[in-house]
N, C-alpha and C. Protein backbone atom coordinates (compact mmCIF):
# COMPACT_ATOMS: atom_id res chain seq x y z
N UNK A 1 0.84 -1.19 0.00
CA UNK A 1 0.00 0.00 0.00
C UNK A 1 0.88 1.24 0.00
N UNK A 2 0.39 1.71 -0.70
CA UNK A 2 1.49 3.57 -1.04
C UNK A 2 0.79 4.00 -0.03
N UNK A 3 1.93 5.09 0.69
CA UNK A 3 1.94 5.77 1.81
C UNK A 3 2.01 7.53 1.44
N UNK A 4 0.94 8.16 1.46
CA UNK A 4 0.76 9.32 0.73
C UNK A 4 0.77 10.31 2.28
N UNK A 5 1.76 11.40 2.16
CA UNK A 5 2.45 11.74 3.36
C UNK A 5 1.76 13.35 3.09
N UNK A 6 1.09 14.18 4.55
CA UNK A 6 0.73 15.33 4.52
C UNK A 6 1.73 16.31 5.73
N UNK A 7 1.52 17.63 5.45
CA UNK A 7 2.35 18.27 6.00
C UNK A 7 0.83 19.04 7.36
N UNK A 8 0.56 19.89 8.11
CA UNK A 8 -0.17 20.64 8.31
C UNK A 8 0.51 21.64 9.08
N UNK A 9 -0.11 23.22 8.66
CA UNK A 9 0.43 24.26 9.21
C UNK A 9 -0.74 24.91 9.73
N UNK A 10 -0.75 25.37 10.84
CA UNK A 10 -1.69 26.08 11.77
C UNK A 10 -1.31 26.92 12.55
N UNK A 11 -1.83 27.59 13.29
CA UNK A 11 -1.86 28.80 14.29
C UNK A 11 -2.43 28.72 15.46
N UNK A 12 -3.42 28.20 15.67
CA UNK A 12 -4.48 28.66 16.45
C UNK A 12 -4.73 27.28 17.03
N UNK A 13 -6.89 27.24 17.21
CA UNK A 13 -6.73 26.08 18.32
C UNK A 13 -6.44 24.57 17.92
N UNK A 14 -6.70 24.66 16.57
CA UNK A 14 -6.55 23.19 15.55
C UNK A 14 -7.89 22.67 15.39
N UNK A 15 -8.77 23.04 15.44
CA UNK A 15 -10.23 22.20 15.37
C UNK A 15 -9.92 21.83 13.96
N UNK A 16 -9.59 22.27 12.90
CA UNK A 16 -9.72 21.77 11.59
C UNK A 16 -8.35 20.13 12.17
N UNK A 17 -7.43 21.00 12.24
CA UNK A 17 -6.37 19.80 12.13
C UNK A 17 -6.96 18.28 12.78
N UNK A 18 -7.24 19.04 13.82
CA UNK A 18 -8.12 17.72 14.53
C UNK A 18 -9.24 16.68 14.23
N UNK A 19 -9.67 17.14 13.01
CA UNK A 19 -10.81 16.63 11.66
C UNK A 19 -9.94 16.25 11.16
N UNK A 20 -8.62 16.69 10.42
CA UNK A 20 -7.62 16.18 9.91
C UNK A 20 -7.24 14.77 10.30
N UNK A 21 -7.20 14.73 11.93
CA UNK A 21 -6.44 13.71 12.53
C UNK A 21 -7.53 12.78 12.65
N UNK A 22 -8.73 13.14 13.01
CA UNK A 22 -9.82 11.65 13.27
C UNK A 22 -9.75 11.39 11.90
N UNK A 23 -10.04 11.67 10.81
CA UNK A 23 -10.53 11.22 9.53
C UNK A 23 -9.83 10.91 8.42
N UNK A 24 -8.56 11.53 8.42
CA UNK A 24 -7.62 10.83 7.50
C UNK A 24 -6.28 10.28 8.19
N UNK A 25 -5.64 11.14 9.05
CA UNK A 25 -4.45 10.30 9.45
C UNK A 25 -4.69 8.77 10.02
N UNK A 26 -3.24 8.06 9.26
CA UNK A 26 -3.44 6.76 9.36
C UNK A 26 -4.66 5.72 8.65
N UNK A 27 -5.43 6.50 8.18
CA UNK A 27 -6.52 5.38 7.48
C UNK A 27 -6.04 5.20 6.12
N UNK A 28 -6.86 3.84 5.83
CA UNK A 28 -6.45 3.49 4.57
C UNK A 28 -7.57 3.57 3.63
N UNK A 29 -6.99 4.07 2.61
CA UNK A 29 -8.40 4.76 1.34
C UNK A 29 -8.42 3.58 0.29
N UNK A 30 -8.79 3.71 -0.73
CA UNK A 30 -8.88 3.12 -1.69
C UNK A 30 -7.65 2.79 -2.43
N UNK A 31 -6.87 3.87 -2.69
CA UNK A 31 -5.31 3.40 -3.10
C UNK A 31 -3.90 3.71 -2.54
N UNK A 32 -4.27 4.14 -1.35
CA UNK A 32 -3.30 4.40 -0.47
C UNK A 32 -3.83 4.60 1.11
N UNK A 33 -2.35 4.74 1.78
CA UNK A 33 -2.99 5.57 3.93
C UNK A 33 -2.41 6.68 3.86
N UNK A 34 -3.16 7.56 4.22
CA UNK A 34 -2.45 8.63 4.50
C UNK A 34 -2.03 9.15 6.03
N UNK A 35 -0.80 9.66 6.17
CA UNK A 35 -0.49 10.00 7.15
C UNK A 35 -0.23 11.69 7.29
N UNK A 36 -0.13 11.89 8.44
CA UNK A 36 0.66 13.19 9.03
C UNK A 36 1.63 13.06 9.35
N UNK A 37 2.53 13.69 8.61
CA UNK A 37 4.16 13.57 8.48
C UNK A 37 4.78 14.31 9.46
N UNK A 38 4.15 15.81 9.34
CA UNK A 38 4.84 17.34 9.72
C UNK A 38 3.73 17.90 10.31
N UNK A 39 4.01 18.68 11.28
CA UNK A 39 2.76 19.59 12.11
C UNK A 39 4.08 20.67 12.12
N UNK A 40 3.24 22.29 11.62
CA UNK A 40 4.20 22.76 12.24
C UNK A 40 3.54 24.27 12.33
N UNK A 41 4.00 24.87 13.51
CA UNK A 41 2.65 26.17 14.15
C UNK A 41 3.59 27.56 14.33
N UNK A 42 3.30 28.41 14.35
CA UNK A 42 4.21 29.43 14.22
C UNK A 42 3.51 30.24 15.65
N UNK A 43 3.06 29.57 16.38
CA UNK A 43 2.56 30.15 17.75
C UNK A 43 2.84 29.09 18.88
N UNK A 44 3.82 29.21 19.41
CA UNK A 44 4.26 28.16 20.93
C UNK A 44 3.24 27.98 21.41
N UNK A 45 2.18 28.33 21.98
CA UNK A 45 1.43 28.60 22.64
C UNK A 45 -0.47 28.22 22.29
N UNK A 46 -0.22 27.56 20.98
CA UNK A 46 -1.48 27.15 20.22
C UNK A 46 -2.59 25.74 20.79
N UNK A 47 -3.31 26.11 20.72
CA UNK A 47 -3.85 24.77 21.62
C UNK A 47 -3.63 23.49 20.76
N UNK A 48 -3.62 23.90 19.51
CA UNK A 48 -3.69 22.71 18.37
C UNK A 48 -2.54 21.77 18.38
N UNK A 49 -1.68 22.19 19.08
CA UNK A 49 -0.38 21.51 19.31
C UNK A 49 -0.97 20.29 20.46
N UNK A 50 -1.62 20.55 21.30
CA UNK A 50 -2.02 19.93 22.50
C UNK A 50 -3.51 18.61 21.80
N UNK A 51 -3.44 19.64 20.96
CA UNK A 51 -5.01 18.83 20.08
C UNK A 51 -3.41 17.41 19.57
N UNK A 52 -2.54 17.89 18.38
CA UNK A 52 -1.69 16.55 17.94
C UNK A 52 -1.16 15.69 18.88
N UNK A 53 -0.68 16.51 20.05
CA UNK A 53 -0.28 15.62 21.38
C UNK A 53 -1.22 14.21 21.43
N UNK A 54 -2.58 14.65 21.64
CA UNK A 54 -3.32 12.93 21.50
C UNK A 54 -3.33 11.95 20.61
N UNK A 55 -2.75 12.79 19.41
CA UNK A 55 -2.50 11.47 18.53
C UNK A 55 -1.05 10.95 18.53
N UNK A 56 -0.39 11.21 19.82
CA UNK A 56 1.24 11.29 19.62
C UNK A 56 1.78 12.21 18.31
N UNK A 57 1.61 13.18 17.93
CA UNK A 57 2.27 13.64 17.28
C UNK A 57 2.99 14.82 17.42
N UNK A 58 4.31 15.36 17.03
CA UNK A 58 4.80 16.51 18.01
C UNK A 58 4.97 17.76 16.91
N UNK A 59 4.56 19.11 17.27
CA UNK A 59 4.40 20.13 16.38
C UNK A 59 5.94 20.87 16.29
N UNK A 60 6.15 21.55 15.54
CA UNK A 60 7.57 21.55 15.18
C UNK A 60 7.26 23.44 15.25
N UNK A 61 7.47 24.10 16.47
CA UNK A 61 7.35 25.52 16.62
C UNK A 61 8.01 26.45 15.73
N UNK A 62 7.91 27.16 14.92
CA UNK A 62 8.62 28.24 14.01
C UNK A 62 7.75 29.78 14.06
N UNK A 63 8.47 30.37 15.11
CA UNK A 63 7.56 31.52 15.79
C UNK A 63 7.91 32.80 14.55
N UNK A 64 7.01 33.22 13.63
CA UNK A 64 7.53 34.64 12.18
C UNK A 64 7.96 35.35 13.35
N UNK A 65 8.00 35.94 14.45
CA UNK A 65 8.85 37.13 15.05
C UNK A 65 9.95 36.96 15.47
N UNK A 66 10.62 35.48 15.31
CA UNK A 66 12.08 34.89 15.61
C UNK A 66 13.00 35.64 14.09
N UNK A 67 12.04 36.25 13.19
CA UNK A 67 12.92 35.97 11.44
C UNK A 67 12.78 37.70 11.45
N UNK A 68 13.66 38.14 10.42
CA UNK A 68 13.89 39.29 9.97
C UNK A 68 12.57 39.42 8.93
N UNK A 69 12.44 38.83 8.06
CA UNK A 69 11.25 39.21 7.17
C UNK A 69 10.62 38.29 7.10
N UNK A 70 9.41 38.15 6.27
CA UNK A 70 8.36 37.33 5.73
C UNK A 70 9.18 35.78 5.04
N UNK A 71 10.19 36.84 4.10
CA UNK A 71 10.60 35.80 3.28
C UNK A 71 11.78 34.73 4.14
N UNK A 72 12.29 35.04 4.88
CA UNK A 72 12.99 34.26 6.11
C UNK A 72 12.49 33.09 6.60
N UNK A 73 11.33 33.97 7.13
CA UNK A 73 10.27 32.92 8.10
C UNK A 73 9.92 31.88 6.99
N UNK A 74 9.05 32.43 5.61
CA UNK A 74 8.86 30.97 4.53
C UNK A 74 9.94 30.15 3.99
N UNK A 75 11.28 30.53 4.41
CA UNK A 75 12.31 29.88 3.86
C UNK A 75 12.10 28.61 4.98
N UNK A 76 12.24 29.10 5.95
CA UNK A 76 12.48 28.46 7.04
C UNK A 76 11.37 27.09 6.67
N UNK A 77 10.49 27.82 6.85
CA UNK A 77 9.25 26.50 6.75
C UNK A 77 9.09 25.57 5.48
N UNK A 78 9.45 26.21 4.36
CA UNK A 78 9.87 25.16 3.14
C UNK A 78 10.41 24.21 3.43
N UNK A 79 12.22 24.97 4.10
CA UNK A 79 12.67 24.12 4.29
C UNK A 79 12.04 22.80 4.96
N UNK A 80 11.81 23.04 6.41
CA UNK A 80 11.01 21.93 7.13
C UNK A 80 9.63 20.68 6.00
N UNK A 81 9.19 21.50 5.21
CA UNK A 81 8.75 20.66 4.92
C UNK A 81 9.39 19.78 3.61
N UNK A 82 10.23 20.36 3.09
CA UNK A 82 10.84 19.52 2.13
C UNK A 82 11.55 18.95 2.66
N UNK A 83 11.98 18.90 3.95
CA UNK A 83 12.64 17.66 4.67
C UNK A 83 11.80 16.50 4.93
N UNK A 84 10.63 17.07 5.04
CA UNK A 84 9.76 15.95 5.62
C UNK A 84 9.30 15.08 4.63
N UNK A 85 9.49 15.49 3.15
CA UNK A 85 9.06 14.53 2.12
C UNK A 85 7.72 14.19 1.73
N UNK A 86 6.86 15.17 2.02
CA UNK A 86 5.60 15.48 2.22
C UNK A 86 5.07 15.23 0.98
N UNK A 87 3.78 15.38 0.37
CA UNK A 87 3.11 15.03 -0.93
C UNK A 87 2.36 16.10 -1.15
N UNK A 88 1.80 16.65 0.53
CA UNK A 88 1.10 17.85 -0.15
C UNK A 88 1.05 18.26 1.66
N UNK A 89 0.74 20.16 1.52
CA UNK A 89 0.51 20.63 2.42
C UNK A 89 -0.79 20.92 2.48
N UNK A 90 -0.97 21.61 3.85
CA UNK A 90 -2.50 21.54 4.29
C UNK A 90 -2.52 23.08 5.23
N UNK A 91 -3.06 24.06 4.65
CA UNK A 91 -3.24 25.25 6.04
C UNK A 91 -4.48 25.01 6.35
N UNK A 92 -4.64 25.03 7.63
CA UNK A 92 -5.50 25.02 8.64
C UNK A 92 -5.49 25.82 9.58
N UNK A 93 -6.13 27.19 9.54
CA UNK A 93 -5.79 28.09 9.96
C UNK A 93 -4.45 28.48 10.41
N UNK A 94 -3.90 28.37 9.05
CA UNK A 94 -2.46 28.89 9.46
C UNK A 94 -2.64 30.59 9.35
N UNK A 95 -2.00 31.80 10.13
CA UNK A 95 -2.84 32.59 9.96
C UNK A 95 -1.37 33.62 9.48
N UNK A 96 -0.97 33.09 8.31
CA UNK A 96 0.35 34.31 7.66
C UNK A 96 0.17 34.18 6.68
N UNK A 97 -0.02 35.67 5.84
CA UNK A 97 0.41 35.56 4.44
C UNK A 97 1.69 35.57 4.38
N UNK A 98 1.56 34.43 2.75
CA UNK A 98 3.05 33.75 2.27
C UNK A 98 3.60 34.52 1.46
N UNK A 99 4.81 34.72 0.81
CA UNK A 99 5.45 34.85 -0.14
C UNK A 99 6.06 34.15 -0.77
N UNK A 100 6.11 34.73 -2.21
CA UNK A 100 6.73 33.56 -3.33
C UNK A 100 7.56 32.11 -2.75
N UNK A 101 7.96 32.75 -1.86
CA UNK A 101 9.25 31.98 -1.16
C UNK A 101 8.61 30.68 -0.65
N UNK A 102 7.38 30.91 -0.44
CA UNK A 102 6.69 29.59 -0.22
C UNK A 102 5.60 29.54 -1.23
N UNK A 103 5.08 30.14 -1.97
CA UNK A 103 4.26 29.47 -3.12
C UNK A 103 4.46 28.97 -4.08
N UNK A 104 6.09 29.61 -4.32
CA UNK A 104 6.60 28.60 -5.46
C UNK A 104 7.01 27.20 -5.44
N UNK A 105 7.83 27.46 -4.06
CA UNK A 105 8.07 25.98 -3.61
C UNK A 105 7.57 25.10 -3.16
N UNK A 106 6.12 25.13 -3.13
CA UNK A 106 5.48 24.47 -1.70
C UNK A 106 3.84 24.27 -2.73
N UNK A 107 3.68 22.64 -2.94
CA UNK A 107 2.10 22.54 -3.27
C UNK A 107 1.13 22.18 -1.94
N UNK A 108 0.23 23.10 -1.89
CA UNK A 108 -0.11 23.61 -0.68
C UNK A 108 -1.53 24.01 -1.47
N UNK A 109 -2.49 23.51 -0.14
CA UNK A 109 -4.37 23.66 -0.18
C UNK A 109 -4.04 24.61 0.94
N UNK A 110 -5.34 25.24 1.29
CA UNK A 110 -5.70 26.25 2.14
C UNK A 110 -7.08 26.12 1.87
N UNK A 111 -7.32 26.26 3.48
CA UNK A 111 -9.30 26.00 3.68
C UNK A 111 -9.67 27.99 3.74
N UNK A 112 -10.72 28.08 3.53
CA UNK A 112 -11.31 29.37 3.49
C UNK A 112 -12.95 29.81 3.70
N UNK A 113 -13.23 30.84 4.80
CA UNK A 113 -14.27 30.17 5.33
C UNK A 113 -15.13 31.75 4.85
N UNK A 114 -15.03 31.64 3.12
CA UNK A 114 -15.97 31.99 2.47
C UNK A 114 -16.01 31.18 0.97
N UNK A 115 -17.17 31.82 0.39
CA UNK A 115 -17.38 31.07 -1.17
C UNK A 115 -16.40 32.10 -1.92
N UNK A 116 -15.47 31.88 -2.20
CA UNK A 116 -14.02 32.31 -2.87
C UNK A 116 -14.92 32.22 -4.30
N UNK A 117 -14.52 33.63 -5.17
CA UNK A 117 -13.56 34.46 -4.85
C UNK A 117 -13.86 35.61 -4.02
N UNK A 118 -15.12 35.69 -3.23
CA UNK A 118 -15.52 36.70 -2.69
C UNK A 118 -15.38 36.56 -1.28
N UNK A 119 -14.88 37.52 -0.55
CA UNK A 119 -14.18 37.90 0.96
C UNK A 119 -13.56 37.14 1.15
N UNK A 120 -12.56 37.46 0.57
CA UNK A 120 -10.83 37.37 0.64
C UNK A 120 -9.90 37.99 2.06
N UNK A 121 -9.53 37.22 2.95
CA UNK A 121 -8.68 37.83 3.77
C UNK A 121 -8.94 37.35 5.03
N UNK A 122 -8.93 38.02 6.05
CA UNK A 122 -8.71 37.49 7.50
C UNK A 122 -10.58 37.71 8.40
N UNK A 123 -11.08 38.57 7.63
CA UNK A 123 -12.64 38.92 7.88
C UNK A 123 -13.27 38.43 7.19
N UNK A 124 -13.02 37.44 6.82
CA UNK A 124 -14.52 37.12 5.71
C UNK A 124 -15.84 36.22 6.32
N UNK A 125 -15.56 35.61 6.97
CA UNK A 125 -16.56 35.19 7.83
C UNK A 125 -17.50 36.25 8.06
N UNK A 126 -17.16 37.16 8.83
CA UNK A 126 -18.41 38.37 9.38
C UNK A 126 -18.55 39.46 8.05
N UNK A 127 -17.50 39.59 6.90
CA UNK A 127 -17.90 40.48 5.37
C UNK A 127 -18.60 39.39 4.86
N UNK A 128 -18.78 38.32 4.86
CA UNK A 128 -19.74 37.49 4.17
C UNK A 128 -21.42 37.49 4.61
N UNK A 129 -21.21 37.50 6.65
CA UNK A 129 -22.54 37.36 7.18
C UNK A 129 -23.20 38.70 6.70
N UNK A 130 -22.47 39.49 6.51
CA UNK A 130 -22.84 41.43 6.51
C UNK A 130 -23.42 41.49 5.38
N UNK A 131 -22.64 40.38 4.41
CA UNK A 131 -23.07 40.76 3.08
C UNK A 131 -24.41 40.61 2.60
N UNK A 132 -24.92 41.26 1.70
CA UNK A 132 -26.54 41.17 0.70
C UNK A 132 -26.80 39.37 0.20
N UNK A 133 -25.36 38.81 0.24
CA UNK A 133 -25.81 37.38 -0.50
C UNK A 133 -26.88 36.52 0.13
N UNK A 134 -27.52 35.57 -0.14
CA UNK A 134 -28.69 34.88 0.40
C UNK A 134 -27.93 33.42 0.55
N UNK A 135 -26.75 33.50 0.67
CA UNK A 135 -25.80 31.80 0.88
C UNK A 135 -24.59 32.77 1.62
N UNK A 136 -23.74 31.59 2.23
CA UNK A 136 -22.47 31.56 2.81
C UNK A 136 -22.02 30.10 2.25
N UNK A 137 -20.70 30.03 2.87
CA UNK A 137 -20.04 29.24 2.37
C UNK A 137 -18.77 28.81 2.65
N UNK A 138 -17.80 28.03 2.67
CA UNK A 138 -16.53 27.72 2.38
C UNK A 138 -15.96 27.32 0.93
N UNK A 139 -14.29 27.59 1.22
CA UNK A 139 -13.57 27.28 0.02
C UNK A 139 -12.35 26.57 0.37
N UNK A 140 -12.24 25.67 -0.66
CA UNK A 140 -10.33 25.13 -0.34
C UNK A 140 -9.83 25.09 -1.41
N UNK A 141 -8.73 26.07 -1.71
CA UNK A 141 -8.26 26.10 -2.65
C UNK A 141 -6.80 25.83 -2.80
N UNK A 142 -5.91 25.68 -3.88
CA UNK A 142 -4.38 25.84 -3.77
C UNK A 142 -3.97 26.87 -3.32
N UNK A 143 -3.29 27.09 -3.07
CA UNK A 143 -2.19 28.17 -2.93
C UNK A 143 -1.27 28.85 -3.35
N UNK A 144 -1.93 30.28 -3.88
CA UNK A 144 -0.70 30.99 -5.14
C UNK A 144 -0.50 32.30 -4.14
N UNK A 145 0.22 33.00 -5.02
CA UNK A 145 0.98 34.03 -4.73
C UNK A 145 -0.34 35.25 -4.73
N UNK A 146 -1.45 35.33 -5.00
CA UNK A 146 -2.71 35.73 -4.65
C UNK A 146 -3.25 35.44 -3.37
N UNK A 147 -3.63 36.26 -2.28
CA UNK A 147 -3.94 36.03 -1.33
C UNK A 147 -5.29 35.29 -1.67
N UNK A 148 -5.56 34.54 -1.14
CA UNK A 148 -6.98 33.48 -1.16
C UNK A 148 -6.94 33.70 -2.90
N UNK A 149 -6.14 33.76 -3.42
CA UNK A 149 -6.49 33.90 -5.15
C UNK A 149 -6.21 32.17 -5.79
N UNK A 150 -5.96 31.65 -5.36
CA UNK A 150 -5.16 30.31 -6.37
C UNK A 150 -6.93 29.25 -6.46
N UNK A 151 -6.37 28.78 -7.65
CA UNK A 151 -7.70 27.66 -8.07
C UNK A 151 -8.35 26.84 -6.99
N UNK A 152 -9.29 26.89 -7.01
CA UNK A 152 -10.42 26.65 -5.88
C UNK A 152 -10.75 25.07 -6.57
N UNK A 153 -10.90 24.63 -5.69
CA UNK A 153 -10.66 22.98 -5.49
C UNK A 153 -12.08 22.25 -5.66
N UNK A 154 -12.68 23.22 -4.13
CA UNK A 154 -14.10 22.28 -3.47
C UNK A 154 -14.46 23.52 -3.11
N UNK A 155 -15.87 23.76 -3.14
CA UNK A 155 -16.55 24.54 -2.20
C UNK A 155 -18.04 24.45 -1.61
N UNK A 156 -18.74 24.20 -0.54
CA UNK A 156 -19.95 24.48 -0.02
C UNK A 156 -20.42 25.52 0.32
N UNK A 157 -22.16 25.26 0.25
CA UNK A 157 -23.01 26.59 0.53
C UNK A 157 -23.97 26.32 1.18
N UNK A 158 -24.84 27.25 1.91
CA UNK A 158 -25.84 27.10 2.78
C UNK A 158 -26.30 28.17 2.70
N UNK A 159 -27.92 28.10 2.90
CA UNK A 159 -28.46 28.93 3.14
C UNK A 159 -28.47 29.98 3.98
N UNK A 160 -28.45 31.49 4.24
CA UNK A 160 -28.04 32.20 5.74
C UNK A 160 -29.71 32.45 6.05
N UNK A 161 -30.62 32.35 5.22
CA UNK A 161 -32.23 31.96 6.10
C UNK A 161 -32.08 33.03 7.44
N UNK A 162 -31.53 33.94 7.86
CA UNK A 162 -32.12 34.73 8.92
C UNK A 162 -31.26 34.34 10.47
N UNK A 163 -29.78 33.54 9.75
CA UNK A 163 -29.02 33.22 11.04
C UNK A 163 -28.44 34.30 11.82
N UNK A 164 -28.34 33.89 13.41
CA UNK A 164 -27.59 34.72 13.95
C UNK A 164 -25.94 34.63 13.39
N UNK A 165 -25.35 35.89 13.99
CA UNK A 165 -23.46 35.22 13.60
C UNK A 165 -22.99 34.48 13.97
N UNK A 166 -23.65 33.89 15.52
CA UNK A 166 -22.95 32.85 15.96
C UNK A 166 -23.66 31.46 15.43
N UNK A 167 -24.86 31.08 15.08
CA UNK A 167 -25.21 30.12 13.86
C UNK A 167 -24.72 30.09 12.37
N UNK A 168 -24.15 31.45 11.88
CA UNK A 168 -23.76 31.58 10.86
C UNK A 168 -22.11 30.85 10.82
N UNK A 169 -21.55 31.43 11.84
CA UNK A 169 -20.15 31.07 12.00
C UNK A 169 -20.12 29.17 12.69
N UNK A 170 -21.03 28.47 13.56
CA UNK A 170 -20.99 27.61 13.89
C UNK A 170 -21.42 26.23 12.37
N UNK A 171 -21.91 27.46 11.38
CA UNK A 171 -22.01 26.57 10.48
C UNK A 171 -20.98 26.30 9.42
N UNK A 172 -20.51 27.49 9.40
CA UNK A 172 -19.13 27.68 8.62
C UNK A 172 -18.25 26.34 8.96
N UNK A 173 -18.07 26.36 10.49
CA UNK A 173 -17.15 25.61 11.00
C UNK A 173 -17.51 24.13 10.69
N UNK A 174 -18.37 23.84 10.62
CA UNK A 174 -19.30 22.55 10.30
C UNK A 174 -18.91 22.16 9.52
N UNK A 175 -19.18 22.88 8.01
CA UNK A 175 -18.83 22.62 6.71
C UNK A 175 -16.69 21.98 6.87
N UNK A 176 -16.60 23.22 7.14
CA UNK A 176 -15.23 22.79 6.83
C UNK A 176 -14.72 21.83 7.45
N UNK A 177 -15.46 21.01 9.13
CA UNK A 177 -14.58 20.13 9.52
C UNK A 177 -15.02 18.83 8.65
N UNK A 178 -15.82 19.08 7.51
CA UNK A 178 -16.31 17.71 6.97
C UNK A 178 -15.26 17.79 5.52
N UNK A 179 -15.33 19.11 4.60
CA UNK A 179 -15.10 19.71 2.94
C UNK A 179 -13.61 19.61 3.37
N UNK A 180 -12.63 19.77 4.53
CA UNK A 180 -11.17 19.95 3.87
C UNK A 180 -10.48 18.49 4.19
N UNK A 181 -11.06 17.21 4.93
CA UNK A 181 -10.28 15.90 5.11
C UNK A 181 -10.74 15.48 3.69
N UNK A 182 -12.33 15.62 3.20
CA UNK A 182 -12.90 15.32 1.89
C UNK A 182 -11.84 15.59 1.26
N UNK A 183 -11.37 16.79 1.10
CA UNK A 183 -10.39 17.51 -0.26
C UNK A 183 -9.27 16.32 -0.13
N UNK A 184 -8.68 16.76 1.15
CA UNK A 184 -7.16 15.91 1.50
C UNK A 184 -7.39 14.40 0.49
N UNK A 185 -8.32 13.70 0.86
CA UNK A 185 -8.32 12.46 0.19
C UNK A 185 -9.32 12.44 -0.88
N UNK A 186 -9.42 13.37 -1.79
CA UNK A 186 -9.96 13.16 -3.03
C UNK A 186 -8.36 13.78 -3.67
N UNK A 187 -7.78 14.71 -3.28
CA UNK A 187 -6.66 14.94 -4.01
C UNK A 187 -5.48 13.80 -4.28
N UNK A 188 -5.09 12.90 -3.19
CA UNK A 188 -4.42 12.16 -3.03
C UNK A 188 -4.98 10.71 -3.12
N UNK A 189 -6.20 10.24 -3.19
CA UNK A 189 -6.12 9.08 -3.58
C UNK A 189 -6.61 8.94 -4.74
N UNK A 190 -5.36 8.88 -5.46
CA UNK A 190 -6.10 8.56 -6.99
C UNK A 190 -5.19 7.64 -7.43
């Protein structure tokens, strides 16, 4: 059985990664298992690290205010993952924009918790609820040198029917802990 190897980069508390970890790490798909190779968080202090701890897995800290620039810090993390021999990366709320320095080098999904290409950036959740549209949504797309700009993969929608923000946002979260392990293993098992 081919062993199809993922990287994941995060920030924050890991609820996605942690969908990551019940649903694809270690299982076996149709033409391969996929594993989690690399965890690696650019915040010491992230709960999501404590989330991989239960699956034994150990997060590999790379704090951006240790580096002189942007492009430093993505060197840094390339590196790490082209050590790791990875097949594909995964942001999960990783919460830095990249530079070339990592989009060129690095094939890399990113989850997005609007219907891309619209509200792009770090607010889109609440510019989406604000917005006139009659749906919300998520996106997972690749990762280019366009902030939330690179080819969009998968995306879901739902009705916003008169939700509060915190039903709006609890649904967001919904979607995506189901649409980005989906992506992970529709991309890789083929």
């Amino acid at each position: 059985m081919v062993v199809k190897k993922i990287a994941v980069l995060f920030s924050g508390s890991g609820s996605n990664l942690e969908k990551i970890l019940e649903n694809v790490h270690g299982k076996t798909f149709e033409t391969c298992k996929i594993e989690v190779a690399c965890l690696i968080c650019n915040k010491k202090d992230a709960y999501g690290i404590q989330r991989a701890k239960k699956y034994g897995l150990d997060t590999t800290i790379v704090s951006h205010t240790d580096f002189s620039s942007r492009e430093n810090f993505d060197r840094k993390i390339v590196n790490i993952i082209k050590d790791s021999e990875v097949d594909l990366v995964v942001l999960a709320g990783f919460m830095r924009i990249l530079t070339p320095e990592f989009t060129k080098n690095v094939n890399a999904i990113n989850l997005h918790p609007s219907l891309l290409p619209l509200f792009k950036g770090a607010n889109a959740i609440i510019n989406s609820y604000n917005s006139t549209m009659k749906v919300g949504g998520i996106s997972v797309h690749y990762v280019s040198e366009e902030l939330d700009g690179g080819e969009i993969i998968a995306q879901e929608c739902f009705q916003k029917d008169g939700m509060s923000l915190e039903e709006f946002e609890e649904k967001i979260h919904n979607l995506e802990y189901k649409l980005l392990p989906k992506t992970i293993v529709d991309i890789l098992d083929r």
